[in-house]
N, C-alpha and C. Protein backbone atom coordinates (compact mmCIF):
# COMPACT_ATOMS: atom_id res chain seq x y z
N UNK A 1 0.83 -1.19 0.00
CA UNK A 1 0.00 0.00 0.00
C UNK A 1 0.88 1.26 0.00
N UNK A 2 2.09 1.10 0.78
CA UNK A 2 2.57 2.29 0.52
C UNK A 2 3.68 2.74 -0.49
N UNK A 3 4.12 1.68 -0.98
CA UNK A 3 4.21 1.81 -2.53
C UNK A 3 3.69 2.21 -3.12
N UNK A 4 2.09 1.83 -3.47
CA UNK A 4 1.24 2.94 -4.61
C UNK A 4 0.99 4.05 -4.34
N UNK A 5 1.29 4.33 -3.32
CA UNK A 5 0.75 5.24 -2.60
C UNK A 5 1.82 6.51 -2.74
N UNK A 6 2.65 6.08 -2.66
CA UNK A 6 3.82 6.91 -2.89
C UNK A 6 4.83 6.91 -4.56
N UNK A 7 4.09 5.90 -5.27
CA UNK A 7 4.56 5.70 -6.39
C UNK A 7 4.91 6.44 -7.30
N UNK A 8 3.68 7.51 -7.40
CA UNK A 8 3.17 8.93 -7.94
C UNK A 8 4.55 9.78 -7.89
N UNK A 9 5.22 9.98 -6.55
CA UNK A 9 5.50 10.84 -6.36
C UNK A 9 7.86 10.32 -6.92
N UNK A 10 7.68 9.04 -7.48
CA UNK A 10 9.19 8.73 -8.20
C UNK A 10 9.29 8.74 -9.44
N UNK A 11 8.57 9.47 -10.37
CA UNK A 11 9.30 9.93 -11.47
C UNK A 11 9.99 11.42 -11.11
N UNK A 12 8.96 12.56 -9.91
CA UNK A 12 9.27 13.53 -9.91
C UNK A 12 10.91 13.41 -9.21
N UNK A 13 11.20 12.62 -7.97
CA UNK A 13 12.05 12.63 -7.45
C UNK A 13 13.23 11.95 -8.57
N UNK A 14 13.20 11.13 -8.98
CA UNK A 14 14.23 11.14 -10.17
C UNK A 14 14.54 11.94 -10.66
N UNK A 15 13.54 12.71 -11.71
CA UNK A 15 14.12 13.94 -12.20
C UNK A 15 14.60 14.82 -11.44
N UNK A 16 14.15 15.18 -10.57
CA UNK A 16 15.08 16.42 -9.81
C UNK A 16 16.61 15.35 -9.34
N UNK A 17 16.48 14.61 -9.00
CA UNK A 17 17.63 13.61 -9.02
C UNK A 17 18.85 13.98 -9.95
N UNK A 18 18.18 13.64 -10.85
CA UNK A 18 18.65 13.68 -12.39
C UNK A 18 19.77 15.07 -12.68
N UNK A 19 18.54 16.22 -12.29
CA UNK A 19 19.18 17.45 -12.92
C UNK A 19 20.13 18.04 -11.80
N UNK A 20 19.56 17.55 -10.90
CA UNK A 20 20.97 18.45 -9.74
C UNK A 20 22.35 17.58 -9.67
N UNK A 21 22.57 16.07 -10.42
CA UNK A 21 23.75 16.00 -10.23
C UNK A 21 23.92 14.74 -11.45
N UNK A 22 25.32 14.14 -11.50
CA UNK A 22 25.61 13.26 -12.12
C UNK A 22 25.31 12.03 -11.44
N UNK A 23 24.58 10.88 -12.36
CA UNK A 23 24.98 9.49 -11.48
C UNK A 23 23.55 8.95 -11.69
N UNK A 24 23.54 7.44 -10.80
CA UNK A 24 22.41 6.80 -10.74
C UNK A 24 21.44 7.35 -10.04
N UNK A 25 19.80 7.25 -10.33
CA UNK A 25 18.98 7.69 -9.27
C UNK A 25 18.66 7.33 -8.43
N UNK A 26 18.77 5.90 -8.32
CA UNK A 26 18.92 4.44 -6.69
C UNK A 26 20.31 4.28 -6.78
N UNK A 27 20.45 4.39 -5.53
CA UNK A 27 21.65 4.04 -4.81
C UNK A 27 21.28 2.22 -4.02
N UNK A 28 21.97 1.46 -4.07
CA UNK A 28 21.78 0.08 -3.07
C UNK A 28 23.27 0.12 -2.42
N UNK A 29 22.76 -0.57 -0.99
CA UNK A 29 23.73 -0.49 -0.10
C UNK A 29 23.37 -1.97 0.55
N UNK A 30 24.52 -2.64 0.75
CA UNK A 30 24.60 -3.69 1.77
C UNK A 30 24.27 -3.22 3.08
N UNK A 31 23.08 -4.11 3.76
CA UNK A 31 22.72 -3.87 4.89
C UNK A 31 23.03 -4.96 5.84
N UNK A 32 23.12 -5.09 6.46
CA UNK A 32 22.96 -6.19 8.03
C UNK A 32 21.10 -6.48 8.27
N UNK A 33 20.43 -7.31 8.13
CA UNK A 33 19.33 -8.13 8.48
C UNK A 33 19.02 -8.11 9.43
N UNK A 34 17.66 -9.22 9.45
CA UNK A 34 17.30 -9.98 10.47
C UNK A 34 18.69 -10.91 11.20
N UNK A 35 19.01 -10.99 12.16
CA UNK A 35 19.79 -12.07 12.85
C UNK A 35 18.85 -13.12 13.67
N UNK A 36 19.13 -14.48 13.75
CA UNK A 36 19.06 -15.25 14.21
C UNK A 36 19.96 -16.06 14.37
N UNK A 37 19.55 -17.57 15.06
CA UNK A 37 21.06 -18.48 15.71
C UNK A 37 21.49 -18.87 14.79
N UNK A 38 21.13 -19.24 13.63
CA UNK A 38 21.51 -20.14 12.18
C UNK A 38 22.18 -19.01 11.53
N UNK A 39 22.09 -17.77 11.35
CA UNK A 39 22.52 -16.70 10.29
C UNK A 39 22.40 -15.47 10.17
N UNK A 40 22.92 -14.36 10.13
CA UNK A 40 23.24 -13.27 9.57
C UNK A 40 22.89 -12.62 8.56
N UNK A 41 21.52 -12.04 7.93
CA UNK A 41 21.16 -12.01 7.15
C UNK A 41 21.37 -10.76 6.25
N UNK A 42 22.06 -10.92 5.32
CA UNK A 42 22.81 -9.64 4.60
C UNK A 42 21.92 -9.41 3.47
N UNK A 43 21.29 -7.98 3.21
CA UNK A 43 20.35 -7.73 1.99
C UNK A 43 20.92 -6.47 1.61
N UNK A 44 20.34 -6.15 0.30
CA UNK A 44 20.96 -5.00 -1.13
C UNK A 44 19.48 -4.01 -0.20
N UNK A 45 20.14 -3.02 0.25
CA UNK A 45 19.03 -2.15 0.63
C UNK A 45 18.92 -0.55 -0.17
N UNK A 46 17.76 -0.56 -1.01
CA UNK A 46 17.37 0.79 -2.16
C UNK A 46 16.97 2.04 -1.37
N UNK A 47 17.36 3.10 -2.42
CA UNK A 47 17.06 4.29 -1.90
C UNK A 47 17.31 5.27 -2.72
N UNK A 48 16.73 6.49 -2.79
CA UNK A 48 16.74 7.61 -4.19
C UNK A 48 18.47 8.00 -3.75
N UNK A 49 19.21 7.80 -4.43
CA UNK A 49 21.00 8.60 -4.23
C UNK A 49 20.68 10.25 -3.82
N UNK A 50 21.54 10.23 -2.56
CA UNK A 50 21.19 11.83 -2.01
C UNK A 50 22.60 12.04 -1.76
N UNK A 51 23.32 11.52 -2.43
CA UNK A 51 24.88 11.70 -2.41
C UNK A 51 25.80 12.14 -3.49
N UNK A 52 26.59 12.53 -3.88
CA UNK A 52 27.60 12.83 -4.96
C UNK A 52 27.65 11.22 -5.18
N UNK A 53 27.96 11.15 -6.42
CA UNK A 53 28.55 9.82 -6.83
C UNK A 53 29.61 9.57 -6.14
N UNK A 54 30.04 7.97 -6.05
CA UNK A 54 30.93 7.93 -5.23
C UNK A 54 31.93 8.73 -3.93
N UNK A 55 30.66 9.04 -3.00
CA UNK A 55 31.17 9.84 -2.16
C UNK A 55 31.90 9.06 -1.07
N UNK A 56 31.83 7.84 -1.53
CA UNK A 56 33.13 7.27 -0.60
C UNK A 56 34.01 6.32 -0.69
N UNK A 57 34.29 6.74 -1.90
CA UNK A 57 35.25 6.11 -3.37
C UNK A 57 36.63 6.13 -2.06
N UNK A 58 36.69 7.86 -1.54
CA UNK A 58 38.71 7.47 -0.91
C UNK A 58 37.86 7.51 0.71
N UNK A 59 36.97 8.04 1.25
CA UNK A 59 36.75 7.63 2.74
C UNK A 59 36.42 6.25 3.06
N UNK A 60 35.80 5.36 2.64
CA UNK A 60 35.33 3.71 2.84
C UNK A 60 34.25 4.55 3.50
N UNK A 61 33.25 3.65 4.21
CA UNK A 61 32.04 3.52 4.85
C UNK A 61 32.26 4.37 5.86
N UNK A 62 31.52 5.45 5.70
CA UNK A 62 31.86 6.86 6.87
C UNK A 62 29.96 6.97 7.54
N UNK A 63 30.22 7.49 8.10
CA UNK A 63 28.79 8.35 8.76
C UNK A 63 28.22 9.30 8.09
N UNK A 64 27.34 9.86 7.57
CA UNK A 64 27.39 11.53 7.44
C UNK A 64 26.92 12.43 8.73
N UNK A 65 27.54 13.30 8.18
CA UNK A 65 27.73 14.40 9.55
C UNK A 65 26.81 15.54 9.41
N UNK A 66 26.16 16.33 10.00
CA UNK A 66 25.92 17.42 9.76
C UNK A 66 26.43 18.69 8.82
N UNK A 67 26.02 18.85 7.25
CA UNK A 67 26.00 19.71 6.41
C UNK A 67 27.18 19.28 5.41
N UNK A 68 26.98 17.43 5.94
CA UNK A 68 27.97 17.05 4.86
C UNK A 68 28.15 17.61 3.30
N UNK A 69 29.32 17.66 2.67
CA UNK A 69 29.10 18.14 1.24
C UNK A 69 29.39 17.37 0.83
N UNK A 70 29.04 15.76 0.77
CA UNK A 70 29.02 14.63 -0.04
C UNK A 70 27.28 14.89 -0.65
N UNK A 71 26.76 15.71 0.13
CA UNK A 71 24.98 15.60 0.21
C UNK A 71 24.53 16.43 -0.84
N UNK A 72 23.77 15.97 -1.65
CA UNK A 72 23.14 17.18 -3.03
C UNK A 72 22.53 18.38 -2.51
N UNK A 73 22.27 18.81 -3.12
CA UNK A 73 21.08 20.08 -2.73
C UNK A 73 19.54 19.21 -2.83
N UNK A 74 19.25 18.23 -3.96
CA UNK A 74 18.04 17.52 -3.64
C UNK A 74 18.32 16.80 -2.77
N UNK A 75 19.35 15.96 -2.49
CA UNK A 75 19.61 15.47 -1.80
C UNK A 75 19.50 15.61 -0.09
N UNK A 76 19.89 16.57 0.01
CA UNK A 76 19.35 17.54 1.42
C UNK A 76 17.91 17.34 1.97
N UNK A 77 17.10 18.07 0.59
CA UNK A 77 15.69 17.72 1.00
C UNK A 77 15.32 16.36 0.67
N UNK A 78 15.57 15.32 0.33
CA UNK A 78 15.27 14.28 0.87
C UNK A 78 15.35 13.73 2.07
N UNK A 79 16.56 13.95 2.23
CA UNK A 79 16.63 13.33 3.32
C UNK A 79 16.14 14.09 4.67
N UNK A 80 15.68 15.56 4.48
CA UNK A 80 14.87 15.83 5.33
C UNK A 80 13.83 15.70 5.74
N UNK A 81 13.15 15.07 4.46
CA UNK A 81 11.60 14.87 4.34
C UNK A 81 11.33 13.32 4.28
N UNK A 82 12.69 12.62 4.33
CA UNK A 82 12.92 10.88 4.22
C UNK A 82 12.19 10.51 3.23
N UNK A 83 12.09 10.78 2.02
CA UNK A 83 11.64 10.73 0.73
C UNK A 83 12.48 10.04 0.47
N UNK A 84 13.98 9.47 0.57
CA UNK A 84 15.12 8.91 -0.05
C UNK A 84 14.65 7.55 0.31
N UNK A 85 13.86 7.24 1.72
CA UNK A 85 13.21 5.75 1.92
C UNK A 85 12.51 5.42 1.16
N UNK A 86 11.63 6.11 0.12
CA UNK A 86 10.24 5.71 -0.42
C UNK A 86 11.08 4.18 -1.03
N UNK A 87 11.89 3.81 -1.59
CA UNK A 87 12.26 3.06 -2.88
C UNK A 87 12.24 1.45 -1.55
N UNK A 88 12.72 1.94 0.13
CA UNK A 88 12.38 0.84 1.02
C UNK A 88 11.53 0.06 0.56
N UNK A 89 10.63 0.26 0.06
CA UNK A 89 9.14 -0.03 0.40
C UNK A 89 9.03 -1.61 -0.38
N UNK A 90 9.68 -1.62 -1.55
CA UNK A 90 10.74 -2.89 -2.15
C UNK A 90 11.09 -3.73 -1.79
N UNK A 91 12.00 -3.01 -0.79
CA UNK A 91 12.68 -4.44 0.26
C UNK A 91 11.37 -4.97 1.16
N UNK A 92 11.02 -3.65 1.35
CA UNK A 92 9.50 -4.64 2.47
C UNK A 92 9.20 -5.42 1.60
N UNK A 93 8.29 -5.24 0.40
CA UNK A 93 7.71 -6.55 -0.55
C UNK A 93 8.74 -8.07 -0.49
N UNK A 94 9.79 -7.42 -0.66
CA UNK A 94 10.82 -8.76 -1.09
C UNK A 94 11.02 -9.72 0.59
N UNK A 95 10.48 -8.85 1.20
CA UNK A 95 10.73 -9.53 3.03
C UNK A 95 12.22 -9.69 3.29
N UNK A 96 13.08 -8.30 3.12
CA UNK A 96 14.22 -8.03 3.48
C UNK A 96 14.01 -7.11 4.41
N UNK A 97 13.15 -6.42 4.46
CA UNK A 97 12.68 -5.12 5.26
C UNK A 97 10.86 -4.91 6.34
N UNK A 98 10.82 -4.60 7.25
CA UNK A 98 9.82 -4.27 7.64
C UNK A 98 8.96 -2.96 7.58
N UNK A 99 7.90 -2.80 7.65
CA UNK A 99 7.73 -1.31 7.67
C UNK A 99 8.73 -0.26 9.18
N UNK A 100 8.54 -1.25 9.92
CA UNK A 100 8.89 -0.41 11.36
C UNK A 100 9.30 -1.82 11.46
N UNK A 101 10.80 -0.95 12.22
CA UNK A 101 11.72 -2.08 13.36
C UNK A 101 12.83 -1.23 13.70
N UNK A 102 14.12 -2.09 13.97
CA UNK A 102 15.46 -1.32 14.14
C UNK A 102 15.98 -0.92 12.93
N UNK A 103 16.94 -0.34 12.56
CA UNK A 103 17.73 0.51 11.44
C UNK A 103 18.30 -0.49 11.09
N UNK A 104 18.35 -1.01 9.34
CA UNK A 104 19.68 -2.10 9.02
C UNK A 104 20.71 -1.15 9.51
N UNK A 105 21.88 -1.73 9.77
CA UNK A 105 23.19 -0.91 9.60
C UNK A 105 24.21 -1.69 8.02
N UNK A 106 25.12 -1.05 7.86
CA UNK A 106 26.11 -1.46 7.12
C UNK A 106 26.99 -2.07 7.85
N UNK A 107 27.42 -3.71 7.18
CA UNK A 107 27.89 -4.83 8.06
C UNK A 107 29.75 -4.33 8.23
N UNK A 108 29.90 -2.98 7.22
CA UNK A 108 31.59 -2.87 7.63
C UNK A 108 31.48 -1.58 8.64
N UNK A 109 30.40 -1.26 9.26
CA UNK A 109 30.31 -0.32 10.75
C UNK A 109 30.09 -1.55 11.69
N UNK A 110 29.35 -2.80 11.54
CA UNK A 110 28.83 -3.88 12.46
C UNK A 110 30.12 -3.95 13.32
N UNK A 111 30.79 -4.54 12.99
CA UNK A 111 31.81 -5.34 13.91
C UNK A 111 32.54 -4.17 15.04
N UNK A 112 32.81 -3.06 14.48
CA UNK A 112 33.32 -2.18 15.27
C UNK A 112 32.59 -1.63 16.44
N UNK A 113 31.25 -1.50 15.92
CA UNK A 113 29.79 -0.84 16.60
C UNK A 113 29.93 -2.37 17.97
N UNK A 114 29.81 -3.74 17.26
CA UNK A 114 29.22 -4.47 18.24
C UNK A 114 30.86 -4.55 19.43
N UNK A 115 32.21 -4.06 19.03
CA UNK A 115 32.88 -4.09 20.35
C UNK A 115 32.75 -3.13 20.95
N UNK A 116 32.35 -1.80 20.30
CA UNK A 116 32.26 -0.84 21.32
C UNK A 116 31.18 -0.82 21.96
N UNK A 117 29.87 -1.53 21.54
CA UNK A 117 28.55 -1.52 22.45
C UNK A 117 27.92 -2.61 22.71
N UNK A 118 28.54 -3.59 23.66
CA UNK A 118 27.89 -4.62 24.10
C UNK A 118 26.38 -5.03 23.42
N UNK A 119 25.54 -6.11 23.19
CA UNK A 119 24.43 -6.14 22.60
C UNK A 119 24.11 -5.58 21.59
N UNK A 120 24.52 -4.68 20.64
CA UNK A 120 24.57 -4.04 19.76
C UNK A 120 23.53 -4.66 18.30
N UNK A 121 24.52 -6.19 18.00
CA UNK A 121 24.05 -6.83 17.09
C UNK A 121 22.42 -7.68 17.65
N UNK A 122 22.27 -7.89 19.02
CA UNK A 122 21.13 -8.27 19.69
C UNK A 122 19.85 -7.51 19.24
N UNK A 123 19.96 -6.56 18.88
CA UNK A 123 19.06 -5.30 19.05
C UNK A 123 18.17 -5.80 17.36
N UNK A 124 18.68 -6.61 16.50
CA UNK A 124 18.02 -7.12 15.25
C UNK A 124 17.28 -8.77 15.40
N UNK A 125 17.74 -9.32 16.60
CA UNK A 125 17.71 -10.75 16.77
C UNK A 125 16.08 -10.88 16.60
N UNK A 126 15.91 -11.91 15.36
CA UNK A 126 14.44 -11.88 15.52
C UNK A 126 13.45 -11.36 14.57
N UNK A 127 13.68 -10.38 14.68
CA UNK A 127 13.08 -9.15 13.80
C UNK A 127 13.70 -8.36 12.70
N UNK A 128 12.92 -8.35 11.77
CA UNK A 128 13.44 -7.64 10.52
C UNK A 128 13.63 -6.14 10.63
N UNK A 129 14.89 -5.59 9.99
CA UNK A 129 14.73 -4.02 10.04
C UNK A 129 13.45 -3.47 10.18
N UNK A 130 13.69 -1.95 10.18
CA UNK A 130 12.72 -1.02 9.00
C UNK A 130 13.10 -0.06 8.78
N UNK A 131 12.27 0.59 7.80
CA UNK A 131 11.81 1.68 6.94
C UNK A 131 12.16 2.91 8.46
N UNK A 132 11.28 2.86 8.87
CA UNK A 132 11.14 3.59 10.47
C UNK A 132 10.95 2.71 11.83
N UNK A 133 11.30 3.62 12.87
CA UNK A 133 11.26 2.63 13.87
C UNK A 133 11.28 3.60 15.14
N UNK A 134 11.53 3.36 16.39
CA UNK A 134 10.96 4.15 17.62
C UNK A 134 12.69 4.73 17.45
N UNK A 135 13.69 3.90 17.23
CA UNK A 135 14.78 5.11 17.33
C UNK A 135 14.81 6.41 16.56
N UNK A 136 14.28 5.53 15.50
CA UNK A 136 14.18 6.56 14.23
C UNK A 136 13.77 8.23 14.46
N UNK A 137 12.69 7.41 14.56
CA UNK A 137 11.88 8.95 15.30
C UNK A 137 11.78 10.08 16.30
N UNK A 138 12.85 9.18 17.48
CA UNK A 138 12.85 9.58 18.49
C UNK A 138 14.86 10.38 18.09
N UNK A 139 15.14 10.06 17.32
CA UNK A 139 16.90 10.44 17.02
C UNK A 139 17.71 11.03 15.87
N UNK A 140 16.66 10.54 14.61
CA UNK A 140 17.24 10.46 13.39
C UNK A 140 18.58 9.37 13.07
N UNK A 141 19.40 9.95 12.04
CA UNK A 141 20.15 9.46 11.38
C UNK A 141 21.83 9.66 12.63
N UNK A 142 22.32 8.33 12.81
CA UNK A 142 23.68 8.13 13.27
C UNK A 142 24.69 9.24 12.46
N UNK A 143 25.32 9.83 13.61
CA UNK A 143 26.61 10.64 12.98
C UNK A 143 28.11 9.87 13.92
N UNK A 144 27.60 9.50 15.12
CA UNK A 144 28.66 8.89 16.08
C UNK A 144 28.62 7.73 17.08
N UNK A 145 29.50 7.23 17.98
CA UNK A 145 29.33 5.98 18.49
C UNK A 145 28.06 6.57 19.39
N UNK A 146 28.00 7.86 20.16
CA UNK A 146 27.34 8.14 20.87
C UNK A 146 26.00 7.75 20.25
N UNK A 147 25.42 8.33 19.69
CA UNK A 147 24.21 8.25 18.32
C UNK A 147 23.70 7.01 18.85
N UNK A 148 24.57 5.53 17.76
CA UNK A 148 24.18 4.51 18.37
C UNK A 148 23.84 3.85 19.15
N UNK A 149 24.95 4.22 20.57
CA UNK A 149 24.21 4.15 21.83
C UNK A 149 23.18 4.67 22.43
N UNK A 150 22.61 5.51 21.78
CA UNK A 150 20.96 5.98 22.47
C UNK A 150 19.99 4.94 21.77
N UNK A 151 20.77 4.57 20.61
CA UNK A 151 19.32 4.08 19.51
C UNK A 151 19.29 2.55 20.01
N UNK A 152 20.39 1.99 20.85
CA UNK A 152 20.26 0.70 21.19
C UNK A 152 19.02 0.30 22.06
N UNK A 153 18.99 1.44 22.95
CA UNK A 153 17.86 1.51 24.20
C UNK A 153 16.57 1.78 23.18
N UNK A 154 16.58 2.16 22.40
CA UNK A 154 14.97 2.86 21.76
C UNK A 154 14.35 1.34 21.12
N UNK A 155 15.60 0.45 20.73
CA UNK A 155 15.20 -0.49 19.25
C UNK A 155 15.31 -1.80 20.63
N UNK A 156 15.72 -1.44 21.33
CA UNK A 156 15.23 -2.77 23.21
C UNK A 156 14.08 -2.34 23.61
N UNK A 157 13.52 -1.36 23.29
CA UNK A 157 12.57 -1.10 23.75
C UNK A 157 11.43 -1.49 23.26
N UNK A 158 11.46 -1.27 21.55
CA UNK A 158 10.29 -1.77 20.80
C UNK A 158 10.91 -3.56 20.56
N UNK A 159 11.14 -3.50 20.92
CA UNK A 159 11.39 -5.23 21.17
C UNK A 159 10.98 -5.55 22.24
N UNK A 160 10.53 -5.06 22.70
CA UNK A 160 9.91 -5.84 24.76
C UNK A 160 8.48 -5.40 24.00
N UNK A 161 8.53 -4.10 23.24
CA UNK A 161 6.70 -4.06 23.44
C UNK A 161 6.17 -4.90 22.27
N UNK A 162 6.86 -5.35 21.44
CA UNK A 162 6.30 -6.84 20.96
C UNK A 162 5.59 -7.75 21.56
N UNK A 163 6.21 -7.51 23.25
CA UNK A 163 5.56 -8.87 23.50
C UNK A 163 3.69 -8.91 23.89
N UNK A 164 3.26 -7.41 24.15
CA UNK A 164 1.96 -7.51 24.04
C UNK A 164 1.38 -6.55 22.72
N UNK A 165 0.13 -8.05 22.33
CA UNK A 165 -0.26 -7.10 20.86
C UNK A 165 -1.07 -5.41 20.57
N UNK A 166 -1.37 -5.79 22.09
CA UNK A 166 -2.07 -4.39 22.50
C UNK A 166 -1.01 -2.91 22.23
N UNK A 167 0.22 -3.08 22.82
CA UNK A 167 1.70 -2.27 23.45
C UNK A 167 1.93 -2.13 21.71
N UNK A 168 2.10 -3.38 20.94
CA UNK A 168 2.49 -3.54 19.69
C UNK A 168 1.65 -2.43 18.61
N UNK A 169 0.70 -2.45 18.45
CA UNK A 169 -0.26 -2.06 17.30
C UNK A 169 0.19 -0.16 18.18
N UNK A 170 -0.28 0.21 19.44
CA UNK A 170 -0.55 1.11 19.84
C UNK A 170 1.10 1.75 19.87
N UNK A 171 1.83 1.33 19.76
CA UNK A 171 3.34 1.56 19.46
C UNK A 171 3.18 1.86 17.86
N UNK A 172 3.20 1.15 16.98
CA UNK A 172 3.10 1.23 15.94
C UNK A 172 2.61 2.55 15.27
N UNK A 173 1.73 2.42 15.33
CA UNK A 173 0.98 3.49 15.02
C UNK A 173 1.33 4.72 15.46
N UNK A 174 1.85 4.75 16.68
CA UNK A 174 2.72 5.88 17.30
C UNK A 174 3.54 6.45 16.49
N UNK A 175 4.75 5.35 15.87
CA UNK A 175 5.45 5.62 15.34
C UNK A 175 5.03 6.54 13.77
N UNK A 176 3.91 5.36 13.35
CA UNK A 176 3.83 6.13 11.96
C UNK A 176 3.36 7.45 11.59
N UNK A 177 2.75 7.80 12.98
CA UNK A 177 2.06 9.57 12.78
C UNK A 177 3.53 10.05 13.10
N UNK A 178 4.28 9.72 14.03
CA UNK A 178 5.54 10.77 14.38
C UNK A 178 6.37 10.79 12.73
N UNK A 179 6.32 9.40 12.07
CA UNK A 179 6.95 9.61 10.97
C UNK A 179 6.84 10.43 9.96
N UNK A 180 5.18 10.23 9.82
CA UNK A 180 4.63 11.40 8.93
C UNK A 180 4.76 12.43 9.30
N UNK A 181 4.88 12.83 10.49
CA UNK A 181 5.08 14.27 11.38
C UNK A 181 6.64 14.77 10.94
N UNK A 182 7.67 13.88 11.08
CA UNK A 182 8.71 14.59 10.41
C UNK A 182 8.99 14.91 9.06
N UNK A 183 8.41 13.54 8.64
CA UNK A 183 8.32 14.04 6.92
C UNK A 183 7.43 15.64 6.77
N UNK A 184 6.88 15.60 6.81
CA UNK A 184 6.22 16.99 6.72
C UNK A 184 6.58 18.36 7.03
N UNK A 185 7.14 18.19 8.42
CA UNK A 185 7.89 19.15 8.87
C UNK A 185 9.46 19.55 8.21
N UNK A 186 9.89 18.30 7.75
CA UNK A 186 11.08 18.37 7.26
C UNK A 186 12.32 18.31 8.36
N UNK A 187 11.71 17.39 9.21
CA UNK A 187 12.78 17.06 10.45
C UNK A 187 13.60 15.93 10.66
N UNK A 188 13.92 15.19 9.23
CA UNK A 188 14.73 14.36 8.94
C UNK A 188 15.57 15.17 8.84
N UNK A 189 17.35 13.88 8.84
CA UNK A 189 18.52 14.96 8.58
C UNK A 189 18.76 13.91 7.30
């Protein structure tokens, strides 16, 4: 549903894509999965490119930071308005992705992330990413180790309220008005 729903609105974002810079208009990135005891589940995760081409051709796998200039000018407002997720909506169909859960991360931040923060990789056990999620909303986008460590407690959190369906749905839904609330406002970074 929220694919068609939003369908309308990716030819326009391509083209402005298109004209503000050189390059592809989806970007895919290796993500980190669902984990469980058997496996590690690594998926190609889509998204409108809100980056210079190869913006990390000589840095490897960096963070972005506040007013990065790897970031387009459309690019900017995407990702303020998290318009750069719409193309998620994919991976949800393909059942690489959830609508709402914890954040995939990129598996060459994983290993470093899980020695500096105990439980780290725990925080996916079970459950499939998402699109949005209670860190999400409550933090935005990782710039530092600190970052992560708040979002560990937010994504333990909506993992305990799984366990009642009542806590679950009424969580949920929480989330998705706050989501729409930033999209709108433009309080993504």
């Amino acid at each position: 549903m929220g694919l068609l729903l939003t369908l309308p609105l990716w030819p326009l974002i391509a083209l402005l894509i298109r004209l503000d810079s050189k390059g592809d208009i989806f970007y895919r990135q290796v993500r980190v999965g669902q984990i469980n005891d058997e496996h590690i589940m690594l998926f190609s995760m889509l998204k409108f490119r809100t980056m210079q081409s190869n913006a990390e051709a000589k840095s490897g796998a960096v963070w972005s930071q506040k007013n990065d200039p790897r970031i387009t000018r459309i690019g900017g407002f995407l990702r303020d308005t998290r318009l750069d997720e719409l193309p998620q909506f994919i991976n949800v169909i393909k059942g690489d992705m959830s609508l709402i859960g914890p954040r995939p991360e990129r598996p060459e931040l994983c290993g470093n992330l899980q020695n500096a923060l105990p439980f780290y990789l725990e925080r996916t056990r079970g459950l499939r990413p998402g699109i949005t999620g209670l860190a999400q909303v409550n933090q935005g986008y990782d710039s530092c180790i600190e970052d992560v460590k708040a979002k560990i407690a937010w994504d333990h959190a909506y993992a305990i309220a799984l366990a009642s369906p009542l806590q679950w749905l009424r969580m949920d839904c929480w989330i998705l008005l706050k989501t729409a609330y930033i999209m709108v406002t433009r309080r993504g970074q």
